[in-house]
PDB file of N, CA and C in Angstrom:
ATOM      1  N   UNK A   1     -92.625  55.966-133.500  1.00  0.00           N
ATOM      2  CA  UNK A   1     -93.969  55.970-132.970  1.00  0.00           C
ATOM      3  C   UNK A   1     -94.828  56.881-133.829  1.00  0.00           C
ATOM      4  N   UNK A   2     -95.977  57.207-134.056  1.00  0.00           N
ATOM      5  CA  UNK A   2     -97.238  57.470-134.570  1.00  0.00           C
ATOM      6  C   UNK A   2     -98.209  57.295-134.252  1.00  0.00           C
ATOM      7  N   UNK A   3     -99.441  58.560-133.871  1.00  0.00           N
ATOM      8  CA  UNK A   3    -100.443  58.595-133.376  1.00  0.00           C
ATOM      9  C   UNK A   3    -101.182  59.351-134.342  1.00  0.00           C
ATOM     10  N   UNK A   4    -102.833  59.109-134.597  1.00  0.00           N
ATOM     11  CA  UNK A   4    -103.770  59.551-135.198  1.00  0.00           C
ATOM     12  C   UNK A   4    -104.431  60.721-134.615  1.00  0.00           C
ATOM     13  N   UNK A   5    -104.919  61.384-135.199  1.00  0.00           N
ATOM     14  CA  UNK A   5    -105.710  62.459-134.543  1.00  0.00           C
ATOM     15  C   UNK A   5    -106.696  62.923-135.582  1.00  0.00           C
ATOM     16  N   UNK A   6    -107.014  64.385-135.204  1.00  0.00           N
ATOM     17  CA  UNK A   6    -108.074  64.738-135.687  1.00  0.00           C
ATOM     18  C   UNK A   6    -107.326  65.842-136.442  1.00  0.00           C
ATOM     19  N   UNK A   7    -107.187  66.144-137.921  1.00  0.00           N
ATOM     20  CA  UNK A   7    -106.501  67.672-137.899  1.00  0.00           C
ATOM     21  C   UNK A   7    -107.361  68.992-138.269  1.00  0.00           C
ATOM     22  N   UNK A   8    -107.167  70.396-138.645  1.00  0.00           N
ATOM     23  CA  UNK A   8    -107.709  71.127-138.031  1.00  0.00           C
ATOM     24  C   UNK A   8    -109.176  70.922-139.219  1.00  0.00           C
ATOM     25  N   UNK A   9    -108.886  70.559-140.470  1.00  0.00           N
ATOM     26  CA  UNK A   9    -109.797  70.376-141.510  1.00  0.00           C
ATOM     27  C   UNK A   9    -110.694  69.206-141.270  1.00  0.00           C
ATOM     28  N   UNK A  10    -110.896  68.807-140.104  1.00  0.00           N
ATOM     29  CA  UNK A  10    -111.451  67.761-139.310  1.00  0.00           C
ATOM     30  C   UNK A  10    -111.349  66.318-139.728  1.00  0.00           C
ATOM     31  N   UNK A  11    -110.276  66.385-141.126  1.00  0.00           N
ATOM     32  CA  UNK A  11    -109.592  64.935-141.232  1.00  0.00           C
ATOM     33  C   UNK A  11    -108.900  64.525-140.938  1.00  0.00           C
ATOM     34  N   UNK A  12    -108.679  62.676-140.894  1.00  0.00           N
ATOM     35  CA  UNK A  12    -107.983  61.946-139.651  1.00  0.00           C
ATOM     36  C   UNK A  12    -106.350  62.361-139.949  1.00  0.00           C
ATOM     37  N   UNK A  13    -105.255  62.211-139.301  1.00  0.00           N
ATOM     38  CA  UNK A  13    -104.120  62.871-139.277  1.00  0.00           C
ATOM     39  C   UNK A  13    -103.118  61.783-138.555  1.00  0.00           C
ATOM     40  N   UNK A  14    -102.088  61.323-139.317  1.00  0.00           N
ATOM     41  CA  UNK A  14    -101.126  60.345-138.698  1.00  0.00           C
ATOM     42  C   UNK A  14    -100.385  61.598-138.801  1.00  0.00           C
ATOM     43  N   UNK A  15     -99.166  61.043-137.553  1.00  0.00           N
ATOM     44  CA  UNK A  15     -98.123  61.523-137.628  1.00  0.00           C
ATOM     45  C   UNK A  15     -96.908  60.616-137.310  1.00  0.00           C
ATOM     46  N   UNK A  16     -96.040  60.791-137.894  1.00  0.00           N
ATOM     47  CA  UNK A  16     -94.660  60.115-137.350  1.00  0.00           C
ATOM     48  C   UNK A  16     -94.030  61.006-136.878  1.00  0.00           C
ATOM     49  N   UNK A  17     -93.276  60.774-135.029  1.00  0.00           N
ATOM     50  CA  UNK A  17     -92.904  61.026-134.154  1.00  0.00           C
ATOM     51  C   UNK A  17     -91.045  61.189-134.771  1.00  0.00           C
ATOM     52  N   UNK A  18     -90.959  60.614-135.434  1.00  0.00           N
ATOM     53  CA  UNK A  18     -89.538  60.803-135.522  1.00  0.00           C
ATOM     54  C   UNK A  18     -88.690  62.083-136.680  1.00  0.00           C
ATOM     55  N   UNK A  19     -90.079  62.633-136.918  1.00  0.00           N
ATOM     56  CA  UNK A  19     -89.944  64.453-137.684  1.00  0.00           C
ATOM     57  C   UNK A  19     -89.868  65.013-136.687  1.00  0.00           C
ATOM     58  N   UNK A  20     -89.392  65.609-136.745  1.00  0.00           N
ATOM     59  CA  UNK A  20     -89.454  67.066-135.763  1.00  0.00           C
ATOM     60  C   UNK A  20     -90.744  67.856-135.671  1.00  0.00           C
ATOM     61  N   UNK A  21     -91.364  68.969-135.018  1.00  0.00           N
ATOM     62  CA  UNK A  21     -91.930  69.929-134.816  1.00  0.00           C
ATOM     63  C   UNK A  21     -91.467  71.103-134.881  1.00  0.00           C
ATOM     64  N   UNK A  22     -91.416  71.552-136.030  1.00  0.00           N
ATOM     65  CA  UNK A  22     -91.480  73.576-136.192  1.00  0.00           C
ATOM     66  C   UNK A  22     -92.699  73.855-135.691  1.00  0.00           C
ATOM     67  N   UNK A  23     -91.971  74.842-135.200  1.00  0.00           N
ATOM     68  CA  UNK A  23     -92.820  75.880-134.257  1.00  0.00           C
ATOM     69  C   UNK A  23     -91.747  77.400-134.191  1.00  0.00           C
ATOM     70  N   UNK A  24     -93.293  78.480-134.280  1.00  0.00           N
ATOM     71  CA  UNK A  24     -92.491  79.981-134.343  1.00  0.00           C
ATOM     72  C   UNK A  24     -92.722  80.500-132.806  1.00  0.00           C
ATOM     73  N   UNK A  25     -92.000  81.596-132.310  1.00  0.00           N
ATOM     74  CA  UNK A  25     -92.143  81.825-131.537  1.00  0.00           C
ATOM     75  C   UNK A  25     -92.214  83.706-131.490  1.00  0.00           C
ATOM     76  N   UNK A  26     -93.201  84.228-130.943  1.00  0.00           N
ATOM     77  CA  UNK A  26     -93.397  85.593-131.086  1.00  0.00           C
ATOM     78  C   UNK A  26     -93.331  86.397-130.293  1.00  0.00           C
ATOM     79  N   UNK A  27     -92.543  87.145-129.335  1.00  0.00           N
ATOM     80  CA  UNK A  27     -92.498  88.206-128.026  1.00  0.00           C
ATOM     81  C   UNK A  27     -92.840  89.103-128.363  1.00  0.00           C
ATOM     82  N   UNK A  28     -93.963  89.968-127.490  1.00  0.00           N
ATOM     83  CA  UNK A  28     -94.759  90.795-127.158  1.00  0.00           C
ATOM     84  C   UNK A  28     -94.175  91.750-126.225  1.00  0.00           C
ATOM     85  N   UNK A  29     -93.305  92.813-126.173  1.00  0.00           N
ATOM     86  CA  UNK A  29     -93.247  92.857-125.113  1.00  0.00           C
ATOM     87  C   UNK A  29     -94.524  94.423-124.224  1.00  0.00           C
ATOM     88  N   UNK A  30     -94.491  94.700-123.102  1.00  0.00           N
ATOM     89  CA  UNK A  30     -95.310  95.565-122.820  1.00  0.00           C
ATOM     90  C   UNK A  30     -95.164  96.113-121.618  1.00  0.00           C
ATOM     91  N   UNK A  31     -95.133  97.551-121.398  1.00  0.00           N
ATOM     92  CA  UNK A  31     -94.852  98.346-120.621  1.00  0.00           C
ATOM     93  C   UNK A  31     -95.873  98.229-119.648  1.00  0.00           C
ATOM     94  N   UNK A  32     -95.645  98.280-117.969  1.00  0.00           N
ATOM     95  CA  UNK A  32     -96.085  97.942-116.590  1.00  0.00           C
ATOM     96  C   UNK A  32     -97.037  96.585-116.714  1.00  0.00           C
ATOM     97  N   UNK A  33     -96.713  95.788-117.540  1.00  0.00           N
ATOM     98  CA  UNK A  33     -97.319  94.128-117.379  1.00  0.00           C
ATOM     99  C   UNK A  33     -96.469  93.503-118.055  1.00  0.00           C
ATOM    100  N   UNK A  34     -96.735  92.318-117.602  1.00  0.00           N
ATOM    101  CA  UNK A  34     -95.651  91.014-118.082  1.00  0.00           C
ATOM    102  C   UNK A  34     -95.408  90.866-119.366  1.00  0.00           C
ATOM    103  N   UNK A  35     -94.505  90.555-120.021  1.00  0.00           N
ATOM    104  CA  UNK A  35     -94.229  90.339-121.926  1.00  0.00           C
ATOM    105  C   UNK A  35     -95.058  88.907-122.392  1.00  0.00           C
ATOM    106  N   UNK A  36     -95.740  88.922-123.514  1.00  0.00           N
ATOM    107  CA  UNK A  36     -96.164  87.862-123.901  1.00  0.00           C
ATOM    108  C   UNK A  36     -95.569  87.188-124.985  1.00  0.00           C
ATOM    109  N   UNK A  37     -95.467  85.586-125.021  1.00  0.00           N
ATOM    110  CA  UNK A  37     -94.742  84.981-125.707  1.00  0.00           C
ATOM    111  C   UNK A  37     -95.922  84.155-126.622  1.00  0.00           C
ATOM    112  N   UNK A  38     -95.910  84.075-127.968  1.00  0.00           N
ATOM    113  CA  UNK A  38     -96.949  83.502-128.816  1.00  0.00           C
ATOM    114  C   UNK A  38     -96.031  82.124-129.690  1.00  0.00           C
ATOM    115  N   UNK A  39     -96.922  80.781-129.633  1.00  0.00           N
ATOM    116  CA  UNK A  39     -95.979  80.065-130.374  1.00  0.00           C
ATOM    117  C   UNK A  39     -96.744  79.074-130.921  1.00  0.00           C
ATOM    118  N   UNK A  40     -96.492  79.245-132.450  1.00  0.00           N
ATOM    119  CA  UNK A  40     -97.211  78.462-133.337  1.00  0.00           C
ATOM    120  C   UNK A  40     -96.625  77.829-134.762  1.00  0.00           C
ATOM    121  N   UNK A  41     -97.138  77.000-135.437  1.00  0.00           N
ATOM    122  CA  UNK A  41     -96.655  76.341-136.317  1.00  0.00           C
ATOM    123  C   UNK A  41     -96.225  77.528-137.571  1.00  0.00           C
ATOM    124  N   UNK A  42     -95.117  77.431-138.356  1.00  0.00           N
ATOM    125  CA  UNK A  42     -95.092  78.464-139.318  1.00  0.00           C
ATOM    126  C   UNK A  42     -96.080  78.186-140.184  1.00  0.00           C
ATOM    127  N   UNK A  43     -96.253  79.255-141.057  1.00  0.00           N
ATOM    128  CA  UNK A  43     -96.966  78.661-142.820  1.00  0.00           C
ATOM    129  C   UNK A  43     -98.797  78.848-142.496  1.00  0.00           C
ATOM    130  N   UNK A  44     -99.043  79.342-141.500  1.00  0.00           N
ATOM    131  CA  UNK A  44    -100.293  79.000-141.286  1.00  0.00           C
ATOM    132  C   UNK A  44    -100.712  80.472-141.577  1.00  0.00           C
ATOM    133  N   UNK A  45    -102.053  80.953-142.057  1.00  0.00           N
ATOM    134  CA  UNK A  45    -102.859  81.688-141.209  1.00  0.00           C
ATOM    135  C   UNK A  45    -104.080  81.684-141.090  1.00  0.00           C
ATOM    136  N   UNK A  46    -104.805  82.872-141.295  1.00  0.00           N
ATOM    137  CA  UNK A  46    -106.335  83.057-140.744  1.00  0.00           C
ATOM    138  C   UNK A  46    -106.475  82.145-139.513  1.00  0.00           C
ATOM    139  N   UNK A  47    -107.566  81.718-139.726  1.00  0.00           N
ATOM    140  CA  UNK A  47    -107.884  80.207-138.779  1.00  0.00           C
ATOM    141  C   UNK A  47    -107.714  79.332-138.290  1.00  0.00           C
ATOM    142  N   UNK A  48    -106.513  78.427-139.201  1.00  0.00           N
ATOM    143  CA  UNK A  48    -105.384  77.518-139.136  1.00  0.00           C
ATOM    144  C   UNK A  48    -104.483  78.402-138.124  1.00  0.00           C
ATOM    145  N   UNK A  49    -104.267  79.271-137.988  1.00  0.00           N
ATOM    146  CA  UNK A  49    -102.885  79.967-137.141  1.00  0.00           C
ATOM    147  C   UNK A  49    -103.711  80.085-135.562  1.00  0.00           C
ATOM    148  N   UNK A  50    -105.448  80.865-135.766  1.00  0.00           N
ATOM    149  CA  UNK A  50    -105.803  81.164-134.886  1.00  0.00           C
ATOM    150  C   UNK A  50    -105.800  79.665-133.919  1.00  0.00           C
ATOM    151  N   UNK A  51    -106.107  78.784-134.495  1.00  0.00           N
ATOM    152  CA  UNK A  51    -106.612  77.872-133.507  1.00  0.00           C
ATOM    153  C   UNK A  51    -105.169  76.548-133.346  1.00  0.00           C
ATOM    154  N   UNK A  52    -104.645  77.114-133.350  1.00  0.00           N
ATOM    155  CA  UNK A  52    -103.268  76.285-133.455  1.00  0.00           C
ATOM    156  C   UNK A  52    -101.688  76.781-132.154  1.00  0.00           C
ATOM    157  N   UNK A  53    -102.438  78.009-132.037  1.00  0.00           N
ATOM    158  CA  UNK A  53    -101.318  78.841-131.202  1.00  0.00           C
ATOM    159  C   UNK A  53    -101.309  78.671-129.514  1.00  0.00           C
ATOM    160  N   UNK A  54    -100.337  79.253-129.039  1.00  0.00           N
ATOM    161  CA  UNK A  54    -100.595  79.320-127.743  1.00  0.00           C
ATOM    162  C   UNK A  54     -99.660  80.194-127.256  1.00  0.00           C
ATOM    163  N   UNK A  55    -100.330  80.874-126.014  1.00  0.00           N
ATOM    164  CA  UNK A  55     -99.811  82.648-125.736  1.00  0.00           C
ATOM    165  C   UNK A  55     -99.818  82.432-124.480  1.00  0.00           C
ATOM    166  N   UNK A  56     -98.456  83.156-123.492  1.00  0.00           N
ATOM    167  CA  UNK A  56     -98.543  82.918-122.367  1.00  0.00           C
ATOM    168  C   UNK A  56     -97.367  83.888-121.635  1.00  0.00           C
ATOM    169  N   UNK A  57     -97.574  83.882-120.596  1.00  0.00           N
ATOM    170  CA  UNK A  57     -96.199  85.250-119.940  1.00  0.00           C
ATOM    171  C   UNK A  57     -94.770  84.300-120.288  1.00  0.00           C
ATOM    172  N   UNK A  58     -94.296  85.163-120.987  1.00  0.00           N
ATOM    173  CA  UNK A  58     -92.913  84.736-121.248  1.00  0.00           C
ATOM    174  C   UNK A  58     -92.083  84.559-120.495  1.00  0.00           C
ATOM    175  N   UNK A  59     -92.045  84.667-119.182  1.00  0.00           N
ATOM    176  CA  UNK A  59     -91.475  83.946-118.091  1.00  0.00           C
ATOM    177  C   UNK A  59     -91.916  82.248-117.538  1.00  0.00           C
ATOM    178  N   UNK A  60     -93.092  82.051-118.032  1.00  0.00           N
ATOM    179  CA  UNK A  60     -93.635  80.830-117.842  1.00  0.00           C
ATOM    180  C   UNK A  60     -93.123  79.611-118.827  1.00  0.00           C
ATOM    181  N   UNK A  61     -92.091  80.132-120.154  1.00  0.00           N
ATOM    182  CA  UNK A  61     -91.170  79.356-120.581  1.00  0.00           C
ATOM    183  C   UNK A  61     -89.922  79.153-120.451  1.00  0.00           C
ATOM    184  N   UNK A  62     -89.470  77.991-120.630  1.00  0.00           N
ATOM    185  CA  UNK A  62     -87.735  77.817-119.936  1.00  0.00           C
ATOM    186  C   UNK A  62     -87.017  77.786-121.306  1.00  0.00           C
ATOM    187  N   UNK A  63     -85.316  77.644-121.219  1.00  0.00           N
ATOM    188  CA  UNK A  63     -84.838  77.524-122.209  1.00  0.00           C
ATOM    189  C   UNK A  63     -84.716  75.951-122.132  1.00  0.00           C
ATOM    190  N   UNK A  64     -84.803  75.057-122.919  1.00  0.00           N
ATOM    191  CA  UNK A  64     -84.607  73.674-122.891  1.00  0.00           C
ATOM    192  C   UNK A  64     -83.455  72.955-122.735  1.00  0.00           C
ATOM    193  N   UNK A  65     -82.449  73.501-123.039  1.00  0.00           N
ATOM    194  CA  UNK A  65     -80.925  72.824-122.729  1.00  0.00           C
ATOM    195  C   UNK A  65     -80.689  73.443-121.763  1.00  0.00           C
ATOM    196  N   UNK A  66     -81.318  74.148-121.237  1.00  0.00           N
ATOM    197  CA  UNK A  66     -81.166  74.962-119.656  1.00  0.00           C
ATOM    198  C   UNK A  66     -81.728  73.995-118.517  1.00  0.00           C
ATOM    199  N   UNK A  67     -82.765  73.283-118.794  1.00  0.00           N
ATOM    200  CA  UNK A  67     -83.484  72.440-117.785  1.00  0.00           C
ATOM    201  C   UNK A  67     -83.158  71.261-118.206  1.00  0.00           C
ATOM    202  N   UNK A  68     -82.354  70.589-118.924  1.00  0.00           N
ATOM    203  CA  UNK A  68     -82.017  69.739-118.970  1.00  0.00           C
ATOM    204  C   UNK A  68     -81.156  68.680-118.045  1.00  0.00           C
TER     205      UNK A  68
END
């Protein structure tokens, strides 16, 4: 499968579904509040990294062969 999109350089973007997705993953952790977990594509930065990521209490992710 393959779907088009928009990518971040605002040109059109196929992808084929049958590559995988890398993705990094970054723990935060922090004293009397929850630890934060950051997870984004490697190889990126400045802008490309900023707008590509996503950050969230690290309890709000599962392990995947765990919920399986």
């Amino acid at each position: 499968m393959t779907t088009t999109g928009e990518g971040l350089d605002g040109t059109n973007r196929t992808r084929n579904h049958e590559q995988p997705i890398t993705l990094t993953a970054a723990l935060v952790r922090y004293d009397g509040r929850p630890d934060r977990r950051t997870v984004y594509p490697p190889g990126l930065s400045g802008v490309a990294r900023m707008s590509t990521w996503l950050t969230a209490d690290a309890d709000a992710f599962v392990d995947l062969d765990g919920s399986r």
